[in-house]
N, C-alpha and C. Protein backbone atom coordinates (compact mmCIF):
# COMPACT_ATOMS: atom_id res chain seq x y z
N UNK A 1 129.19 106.97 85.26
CA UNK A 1 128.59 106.22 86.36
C UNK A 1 129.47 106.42 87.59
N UNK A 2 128.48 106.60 88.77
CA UNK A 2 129.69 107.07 89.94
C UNK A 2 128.90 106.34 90.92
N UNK A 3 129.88 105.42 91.79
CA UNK A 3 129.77 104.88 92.72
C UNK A 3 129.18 105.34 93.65
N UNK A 4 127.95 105.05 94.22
CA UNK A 4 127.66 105.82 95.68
C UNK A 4 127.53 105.32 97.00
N UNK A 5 127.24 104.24 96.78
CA UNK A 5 127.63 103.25 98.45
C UNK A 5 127.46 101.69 97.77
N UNK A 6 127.30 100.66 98.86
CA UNK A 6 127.67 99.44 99.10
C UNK A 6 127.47 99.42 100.26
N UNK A 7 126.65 97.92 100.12
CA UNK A 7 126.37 97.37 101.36
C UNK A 7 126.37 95.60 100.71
N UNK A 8 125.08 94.74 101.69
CA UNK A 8 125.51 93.31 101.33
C UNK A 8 123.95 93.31 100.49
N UNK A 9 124.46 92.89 99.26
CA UNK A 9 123.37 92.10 98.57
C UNK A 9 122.34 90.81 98.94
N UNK A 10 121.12 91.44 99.51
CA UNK A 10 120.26 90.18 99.56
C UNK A 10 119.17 89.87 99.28
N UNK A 11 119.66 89.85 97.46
CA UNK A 11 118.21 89.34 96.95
C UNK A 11 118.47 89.00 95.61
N UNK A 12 117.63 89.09 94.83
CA UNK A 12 118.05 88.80 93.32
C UNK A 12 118.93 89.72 93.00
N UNK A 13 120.45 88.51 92.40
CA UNK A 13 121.55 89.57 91.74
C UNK A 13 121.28 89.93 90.70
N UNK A 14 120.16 90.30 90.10
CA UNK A 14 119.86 90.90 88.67
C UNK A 14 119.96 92.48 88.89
N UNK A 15 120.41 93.18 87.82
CA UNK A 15 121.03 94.44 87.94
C UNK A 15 119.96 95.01 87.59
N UNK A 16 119.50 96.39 88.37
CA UNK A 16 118.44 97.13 88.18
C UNK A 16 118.56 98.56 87.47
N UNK A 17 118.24 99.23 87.01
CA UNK A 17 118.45 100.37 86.81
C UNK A 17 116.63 101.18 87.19
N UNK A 18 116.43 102.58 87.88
CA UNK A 18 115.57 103.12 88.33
C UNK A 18 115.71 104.19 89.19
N UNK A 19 114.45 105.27 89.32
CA UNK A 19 114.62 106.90 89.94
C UNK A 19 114.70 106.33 91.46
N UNK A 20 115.57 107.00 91.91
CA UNK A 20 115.74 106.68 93.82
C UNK A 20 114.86 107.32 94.34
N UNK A 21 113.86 106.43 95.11
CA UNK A 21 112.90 107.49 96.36
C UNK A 21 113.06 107.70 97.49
N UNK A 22 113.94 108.74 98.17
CA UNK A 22 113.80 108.27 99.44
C UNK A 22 112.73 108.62 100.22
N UNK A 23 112.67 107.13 101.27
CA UNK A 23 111.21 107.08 101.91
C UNK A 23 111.70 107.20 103.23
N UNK A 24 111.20 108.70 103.90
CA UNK A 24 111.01 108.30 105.32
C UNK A 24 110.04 108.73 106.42
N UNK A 25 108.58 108.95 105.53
CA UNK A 25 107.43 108.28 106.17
C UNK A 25 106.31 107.50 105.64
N UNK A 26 105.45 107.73 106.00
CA UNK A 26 104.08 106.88 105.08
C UNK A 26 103.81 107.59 104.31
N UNK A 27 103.73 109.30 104.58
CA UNK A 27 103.40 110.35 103.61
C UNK A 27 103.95 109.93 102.48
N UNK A 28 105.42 109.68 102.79
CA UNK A 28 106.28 109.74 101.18
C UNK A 28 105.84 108.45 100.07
N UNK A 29 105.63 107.50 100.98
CA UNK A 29 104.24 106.03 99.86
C UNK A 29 103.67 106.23 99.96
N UNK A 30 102.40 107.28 100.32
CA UNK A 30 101.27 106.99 99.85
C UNK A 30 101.66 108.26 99.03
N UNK A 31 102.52 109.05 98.52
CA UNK A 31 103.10 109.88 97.57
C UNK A 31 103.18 109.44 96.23
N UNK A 32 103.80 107.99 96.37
CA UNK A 32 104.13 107.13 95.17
C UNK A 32 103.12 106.41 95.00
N UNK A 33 102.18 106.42 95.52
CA UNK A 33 100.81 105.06 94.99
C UNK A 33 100.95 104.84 93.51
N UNK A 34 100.92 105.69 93.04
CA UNK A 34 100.31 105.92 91.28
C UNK A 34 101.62 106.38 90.73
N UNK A 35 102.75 106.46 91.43
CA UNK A 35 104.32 106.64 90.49
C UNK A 35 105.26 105.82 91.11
N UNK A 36 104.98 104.47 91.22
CA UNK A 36 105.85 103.48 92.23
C UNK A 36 106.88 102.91 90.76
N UNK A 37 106.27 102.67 90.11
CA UNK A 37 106.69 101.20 89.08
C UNK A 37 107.79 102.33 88.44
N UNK A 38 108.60 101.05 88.52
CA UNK A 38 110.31 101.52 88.34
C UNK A 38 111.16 102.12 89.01
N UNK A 39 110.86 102.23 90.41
CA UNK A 39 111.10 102.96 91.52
C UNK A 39 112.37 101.96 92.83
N UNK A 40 113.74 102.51 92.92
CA UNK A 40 114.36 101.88 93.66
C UNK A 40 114.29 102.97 95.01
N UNK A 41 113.60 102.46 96.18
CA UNK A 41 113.43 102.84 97.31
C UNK A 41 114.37 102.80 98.12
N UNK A 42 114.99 104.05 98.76
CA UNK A 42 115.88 103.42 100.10
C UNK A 42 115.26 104.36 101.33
N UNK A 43 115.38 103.38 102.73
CA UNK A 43 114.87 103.40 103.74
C UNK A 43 116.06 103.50 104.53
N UNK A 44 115.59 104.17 105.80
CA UNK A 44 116.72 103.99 106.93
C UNK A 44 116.37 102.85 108.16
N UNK A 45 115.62 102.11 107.95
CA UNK A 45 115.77 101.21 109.01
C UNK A 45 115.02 99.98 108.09
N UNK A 46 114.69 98.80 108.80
CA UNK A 46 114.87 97.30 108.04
C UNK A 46 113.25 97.29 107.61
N UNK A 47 111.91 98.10 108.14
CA UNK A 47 110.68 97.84 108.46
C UNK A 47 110.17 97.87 107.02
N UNK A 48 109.41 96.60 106.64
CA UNK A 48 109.01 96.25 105.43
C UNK A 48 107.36 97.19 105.05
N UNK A 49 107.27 97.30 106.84
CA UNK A 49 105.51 97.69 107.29
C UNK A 49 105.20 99.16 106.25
N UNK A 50 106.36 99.89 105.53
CA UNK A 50 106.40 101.50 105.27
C UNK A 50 106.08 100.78 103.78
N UNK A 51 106.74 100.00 103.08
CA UNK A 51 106.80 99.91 101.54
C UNK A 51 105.69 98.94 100.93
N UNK A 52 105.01 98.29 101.99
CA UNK A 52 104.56 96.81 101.78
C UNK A 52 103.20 97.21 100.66
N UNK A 53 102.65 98.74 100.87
CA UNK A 53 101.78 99.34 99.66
C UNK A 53 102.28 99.32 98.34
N UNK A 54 103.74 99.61 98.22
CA UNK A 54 103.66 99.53 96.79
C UNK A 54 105.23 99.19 96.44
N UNK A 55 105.78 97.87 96.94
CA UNK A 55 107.00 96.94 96.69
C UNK A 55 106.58 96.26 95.31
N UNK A 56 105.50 95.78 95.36
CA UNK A 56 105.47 95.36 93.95
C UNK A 56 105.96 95.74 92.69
N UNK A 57 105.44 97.11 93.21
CA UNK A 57 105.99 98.00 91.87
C UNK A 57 106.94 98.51 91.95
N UNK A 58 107.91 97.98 93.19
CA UNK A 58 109.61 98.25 93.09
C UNK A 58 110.21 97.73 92.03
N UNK A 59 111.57 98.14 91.77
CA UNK A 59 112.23 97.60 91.06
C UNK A 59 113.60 96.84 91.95
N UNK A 60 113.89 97.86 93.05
CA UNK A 60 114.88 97.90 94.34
C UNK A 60 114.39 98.16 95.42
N UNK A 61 114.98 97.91 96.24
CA UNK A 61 115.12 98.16 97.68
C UNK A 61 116.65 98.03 98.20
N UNK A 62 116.70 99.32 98.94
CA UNK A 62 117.98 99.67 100.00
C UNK A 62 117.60 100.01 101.10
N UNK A 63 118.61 99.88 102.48
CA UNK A 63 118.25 100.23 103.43
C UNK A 63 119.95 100.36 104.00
N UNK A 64 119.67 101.73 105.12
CA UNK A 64 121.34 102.03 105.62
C UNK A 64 120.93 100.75 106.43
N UNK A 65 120.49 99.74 107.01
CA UNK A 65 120.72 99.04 108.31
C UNK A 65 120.24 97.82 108.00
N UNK A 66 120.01 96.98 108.77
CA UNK A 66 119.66 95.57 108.56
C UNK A 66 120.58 94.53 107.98
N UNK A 67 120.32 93.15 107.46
CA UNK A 67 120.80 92.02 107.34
C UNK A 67 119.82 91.26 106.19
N UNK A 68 120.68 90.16 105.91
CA UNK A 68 120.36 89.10 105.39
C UNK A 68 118.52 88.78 106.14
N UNK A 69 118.88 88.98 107.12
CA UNK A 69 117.60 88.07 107.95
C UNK A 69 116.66 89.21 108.01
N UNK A 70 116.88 90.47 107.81
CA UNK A 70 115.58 91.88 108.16
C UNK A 70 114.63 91.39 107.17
N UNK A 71 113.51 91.93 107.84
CA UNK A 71 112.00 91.73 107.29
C UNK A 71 112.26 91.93 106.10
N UNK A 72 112.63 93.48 105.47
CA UNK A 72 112.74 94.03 103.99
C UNK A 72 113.72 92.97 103.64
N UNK A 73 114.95 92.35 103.65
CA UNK A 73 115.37 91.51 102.66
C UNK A 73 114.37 90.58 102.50
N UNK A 74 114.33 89.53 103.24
CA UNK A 74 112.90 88.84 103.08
C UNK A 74 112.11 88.68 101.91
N UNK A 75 111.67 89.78 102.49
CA UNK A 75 109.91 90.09 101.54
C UNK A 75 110.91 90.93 99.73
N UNK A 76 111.34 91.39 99.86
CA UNK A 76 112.60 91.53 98.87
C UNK A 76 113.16 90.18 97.75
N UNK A 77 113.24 89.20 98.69
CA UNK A 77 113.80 87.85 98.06
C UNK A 77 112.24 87.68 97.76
N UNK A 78 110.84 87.32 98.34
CA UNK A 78 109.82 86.82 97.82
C UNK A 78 109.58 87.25 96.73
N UNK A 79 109.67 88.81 96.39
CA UNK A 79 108.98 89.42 95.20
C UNK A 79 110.38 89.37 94.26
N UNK A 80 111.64 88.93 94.44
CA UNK A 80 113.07 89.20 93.35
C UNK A 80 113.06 90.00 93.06
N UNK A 81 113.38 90.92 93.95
CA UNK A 81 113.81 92.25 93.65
C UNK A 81 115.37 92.42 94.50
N UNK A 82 116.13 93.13 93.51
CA UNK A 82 117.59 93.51 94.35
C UNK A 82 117.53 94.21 95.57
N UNK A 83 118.34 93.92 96.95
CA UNK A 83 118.02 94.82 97.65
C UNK A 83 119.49 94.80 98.55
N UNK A 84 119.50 95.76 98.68
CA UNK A 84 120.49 96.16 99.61
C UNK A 84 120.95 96.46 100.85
N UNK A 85 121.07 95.78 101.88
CA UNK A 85 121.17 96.21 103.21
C UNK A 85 122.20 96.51 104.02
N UNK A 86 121.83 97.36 104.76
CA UNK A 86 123.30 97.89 105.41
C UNK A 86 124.64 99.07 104.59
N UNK A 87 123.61 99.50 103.55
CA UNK A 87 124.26 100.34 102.56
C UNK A 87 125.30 101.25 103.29
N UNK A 88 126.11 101.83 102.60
CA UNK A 88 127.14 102.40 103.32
C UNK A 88 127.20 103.54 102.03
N UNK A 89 127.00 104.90 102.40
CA UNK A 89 126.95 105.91 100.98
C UNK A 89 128.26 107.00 101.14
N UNK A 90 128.60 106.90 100.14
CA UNK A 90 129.97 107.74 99.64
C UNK A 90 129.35 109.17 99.81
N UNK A 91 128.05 109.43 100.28
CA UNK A 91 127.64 110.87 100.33
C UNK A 91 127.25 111.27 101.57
N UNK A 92 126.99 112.47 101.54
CA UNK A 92 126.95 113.05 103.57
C UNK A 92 125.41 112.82 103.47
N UNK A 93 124.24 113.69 102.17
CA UNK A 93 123.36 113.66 101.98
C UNK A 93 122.41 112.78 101.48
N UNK A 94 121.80 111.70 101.54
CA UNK A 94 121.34 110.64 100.87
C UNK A 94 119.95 111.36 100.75
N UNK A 95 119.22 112.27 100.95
CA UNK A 95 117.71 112.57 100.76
C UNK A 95 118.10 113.66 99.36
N UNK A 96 119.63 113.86 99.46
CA UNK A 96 119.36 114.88 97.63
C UNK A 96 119.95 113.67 96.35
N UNK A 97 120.09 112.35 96.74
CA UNK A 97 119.23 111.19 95.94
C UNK A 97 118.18 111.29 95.44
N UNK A 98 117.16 111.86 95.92
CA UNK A 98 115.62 111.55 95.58
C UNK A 98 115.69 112.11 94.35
N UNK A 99 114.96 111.40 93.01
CA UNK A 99 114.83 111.61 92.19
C UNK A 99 115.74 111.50 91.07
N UNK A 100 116.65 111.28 91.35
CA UNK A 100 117.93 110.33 90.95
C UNK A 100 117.90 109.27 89.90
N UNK A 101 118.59 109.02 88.87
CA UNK A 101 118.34 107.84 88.36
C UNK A 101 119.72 106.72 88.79
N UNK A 102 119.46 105.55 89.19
CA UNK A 102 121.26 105.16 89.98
C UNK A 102 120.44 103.66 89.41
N UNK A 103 121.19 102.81 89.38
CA UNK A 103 121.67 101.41 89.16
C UNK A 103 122.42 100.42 90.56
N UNK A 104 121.48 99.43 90.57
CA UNK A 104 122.43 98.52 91.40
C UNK A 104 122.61 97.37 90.47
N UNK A 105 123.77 97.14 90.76
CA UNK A 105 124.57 96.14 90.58
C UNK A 105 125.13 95.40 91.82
N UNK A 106 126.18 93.68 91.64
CA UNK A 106 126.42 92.68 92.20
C UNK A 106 127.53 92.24 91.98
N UNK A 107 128.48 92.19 93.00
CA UNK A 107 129.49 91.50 92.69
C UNK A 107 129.72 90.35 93.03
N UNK A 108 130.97 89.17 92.80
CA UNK A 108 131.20 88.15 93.46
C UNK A 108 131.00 87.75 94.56
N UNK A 109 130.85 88.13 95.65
CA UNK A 109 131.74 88.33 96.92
C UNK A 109 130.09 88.68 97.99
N UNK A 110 128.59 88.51 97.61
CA UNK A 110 127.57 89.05 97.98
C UNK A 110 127.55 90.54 98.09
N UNK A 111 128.26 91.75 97.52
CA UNK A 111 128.30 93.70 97.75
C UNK A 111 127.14 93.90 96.82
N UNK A 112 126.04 94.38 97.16
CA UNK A 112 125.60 95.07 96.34
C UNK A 112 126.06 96.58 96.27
N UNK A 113 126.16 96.98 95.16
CA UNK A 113 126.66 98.39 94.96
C UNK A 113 125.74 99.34 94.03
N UNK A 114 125.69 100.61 94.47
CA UNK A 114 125.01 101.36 93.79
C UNK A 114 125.61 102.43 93.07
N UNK A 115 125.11 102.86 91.65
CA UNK A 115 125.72 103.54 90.73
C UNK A 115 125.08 104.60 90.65
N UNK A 116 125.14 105.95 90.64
CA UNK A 116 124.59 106.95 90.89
C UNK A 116 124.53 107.24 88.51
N UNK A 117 123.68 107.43 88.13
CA UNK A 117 123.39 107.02 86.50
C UNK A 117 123.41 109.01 85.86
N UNK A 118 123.18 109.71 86.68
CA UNK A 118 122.49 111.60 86.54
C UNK A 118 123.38 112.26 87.23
């Protein structure tokens, strides 16, 4: 298991394990319609408006930016799902993630951290 970033945990501290998608347009969800479920998503900005098709069938949510208060934590805490904001990644490349199997986890202290699992 190898560490790949950290940011602040804000949502359910239940530990997830799931394939990383990264999403950065609509193309790439309406990609996942029919392969969402079990799916930890990370985004580069806070907008809930890109995932809101198929969060349900998240397992996670990350994002490099945002807060406690961004839309995606939010709607994140409604459905209890782990989510991560403001991630900070131990890698140059975060789009050769995709397809990935990684784990978040929670520590004391509100960090969510992500475990790169492949």
């Amino acid at each position: 298991m190898e560490k790949i970033g950290e940011g602040l945990s804000c949502s359910s501290k239940s530990e997830v394990t799931g394939e990383l998608a990264y999403i950065q347009t609509i193309e790439d969800v309406i990609n996942l319609f029919d392969e969402a479920t079990g799916k930890i998503c990370i985004v580069e900005d806070a907008g809930i408006t890109t995932l809101s098709p198929i969060i349900s069938d998240l397992v996670g949510t990350i994002c490099t930016k945002g807060s406690a208060g961004s839309h995606l934590a939010i709607v994140s805490r409604e459905f209890g799902l782990p989510c991560i904001m403001g991630i900070k990644f131990l890698i140059d490349d975060i789009s050769s993630l995709d397809g990935k199997t990684a784990k978040i986890v929670h520590d004391e202290d509100d960090n969510g951290i992500l475990y790169l699992l492949d």
